[in-house]
C-alpha atoms as a PDB file:
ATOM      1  CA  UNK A   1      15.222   9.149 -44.398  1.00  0.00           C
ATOM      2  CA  UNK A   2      16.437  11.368 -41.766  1.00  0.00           C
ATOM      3  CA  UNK A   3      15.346  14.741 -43.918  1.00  0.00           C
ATOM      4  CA  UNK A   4      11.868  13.065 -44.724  1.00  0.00           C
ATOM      5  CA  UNK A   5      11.064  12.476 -40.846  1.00  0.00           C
ATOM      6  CA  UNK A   6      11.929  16.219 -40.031  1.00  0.00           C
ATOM      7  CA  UNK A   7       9.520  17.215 -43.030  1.00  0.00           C
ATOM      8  CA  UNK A   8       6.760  15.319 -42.145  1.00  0.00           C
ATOM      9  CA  UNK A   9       7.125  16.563 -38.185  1.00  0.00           C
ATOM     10  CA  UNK A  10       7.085  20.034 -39.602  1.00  0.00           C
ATOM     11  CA  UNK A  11       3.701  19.680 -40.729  1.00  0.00           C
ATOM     12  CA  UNK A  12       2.441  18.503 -38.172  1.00  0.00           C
ATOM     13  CA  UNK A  13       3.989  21.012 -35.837  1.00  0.00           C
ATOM     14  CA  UNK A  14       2.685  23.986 -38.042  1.00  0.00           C
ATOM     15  CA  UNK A  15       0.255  26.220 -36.127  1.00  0.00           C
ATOM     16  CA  UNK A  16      -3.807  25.738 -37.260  1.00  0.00           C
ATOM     17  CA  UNK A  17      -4.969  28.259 -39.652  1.00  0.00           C
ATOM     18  CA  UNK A  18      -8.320  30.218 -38.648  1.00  0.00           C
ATOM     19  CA  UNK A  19     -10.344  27.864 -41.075  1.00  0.00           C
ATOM     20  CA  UNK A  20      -9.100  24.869 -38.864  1.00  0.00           C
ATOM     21  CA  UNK A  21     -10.119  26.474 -35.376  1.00  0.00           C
ATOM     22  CA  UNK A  22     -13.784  27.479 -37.618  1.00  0.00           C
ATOM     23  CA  UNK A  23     -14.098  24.069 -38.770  1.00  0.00           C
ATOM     24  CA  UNK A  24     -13.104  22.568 -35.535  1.00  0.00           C
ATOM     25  CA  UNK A  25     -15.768  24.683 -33.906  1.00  0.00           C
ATOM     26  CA  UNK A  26     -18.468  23.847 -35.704  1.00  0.00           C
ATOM     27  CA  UNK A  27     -17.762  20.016 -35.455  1.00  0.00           C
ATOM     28  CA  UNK A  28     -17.555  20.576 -31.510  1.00  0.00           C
ATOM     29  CA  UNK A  29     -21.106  22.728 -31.773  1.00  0.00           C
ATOM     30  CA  UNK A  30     -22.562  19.701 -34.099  1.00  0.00           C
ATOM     31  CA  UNK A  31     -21.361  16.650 -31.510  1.00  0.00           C
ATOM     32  CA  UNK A  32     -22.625  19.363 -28.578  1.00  0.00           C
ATOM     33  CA  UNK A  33     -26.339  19.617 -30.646  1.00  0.00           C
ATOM     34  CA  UNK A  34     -26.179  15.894 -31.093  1.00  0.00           C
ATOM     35  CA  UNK A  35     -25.441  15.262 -27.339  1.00  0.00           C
ATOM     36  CA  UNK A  36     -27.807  17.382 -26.111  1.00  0.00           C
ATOM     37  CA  UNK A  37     -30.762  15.621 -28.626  1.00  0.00           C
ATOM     38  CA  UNK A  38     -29.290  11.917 -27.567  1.00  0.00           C
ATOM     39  CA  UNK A  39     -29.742  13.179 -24.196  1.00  0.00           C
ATOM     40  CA  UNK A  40     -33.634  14.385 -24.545  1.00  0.00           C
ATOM     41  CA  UNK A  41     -33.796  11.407 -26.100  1.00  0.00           C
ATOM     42  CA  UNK A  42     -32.581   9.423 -23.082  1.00  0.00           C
ATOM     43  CA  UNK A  43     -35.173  11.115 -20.924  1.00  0.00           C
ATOM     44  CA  UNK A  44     -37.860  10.825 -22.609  1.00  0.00           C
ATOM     45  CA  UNK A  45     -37.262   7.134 -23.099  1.00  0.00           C
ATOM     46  CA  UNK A  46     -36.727   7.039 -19.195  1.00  0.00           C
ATOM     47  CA  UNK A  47     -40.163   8.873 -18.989  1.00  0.00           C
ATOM     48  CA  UNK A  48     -41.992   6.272 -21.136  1.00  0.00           C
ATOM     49  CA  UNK A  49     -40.361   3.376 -19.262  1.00  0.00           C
ATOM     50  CA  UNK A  50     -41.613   5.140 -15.629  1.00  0.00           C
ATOM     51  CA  UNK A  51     -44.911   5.275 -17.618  1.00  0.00           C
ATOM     52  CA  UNK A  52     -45.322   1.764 -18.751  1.00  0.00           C
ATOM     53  CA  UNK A  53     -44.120   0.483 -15.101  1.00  0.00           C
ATOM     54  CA  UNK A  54     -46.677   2.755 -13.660  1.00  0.00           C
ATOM     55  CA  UNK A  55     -49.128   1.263 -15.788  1.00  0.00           C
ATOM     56  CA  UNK A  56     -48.026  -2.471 -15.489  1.00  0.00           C
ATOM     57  CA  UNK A  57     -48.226  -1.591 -11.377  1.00  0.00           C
ATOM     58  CA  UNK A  58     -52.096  -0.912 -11.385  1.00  0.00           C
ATOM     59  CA  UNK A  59     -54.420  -3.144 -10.000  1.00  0.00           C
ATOM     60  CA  UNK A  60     -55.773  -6.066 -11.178  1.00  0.00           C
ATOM     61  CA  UNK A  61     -59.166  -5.238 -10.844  1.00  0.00           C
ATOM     62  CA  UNK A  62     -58.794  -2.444 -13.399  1.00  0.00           C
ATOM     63  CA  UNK A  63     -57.703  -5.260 -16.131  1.00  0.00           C
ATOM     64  CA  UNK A  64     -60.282  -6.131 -17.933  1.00  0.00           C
ATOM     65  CA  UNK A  65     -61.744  -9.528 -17.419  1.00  0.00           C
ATOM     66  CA  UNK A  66     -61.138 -12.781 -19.612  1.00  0.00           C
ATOM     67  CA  UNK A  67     -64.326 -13.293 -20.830  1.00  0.00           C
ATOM     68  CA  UNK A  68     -62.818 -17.083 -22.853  1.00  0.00           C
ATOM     69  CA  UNK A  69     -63.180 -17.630 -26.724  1.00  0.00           C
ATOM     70  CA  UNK A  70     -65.379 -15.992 -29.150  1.00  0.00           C
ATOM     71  CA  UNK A  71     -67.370 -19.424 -29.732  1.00  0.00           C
ATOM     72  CA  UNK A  72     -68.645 -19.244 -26.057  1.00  0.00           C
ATOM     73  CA  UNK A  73     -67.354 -22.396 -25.204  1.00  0.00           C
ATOM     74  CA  UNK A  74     -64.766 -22.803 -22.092  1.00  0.00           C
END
């Protein structure tokens, strides 16, 4: 049981090859690139939120009037 620890920490333990550190590098560059686009995407839904307030903030005399039903009666 002993033997099979020591083998098992010996893999683990062995240095990365240069395909690890490549592979490792492009995951890191593809979370980065997927950050950066969850980020624009963050602002721009801040933008549209600043937007809509701005909107929901003008005043009521720009709103169009209720003019009641269709049939005309109130």
């Amino acid at each position: 049981m002993n033997d099979e620890n020591e083998k098992s920490g010996q893999v683990l333990d062995s240095p990365a090859t240069s395909s690890d550190a490549e592979e490792i590098r492009a995951t890191m560059e593809q979370t980065r690139e997927v950050l950066e686009a969850s980020g624009a995407e963050i602002e721009r839904a801040k933008r549209l939120l600043r937007e809509t307030e701005d909107l929901l903030d003008l005043p009521a005399s720009s709103e169009p009037e209720d003019r009641g039903d269709s049939t005309g009666r109130s």
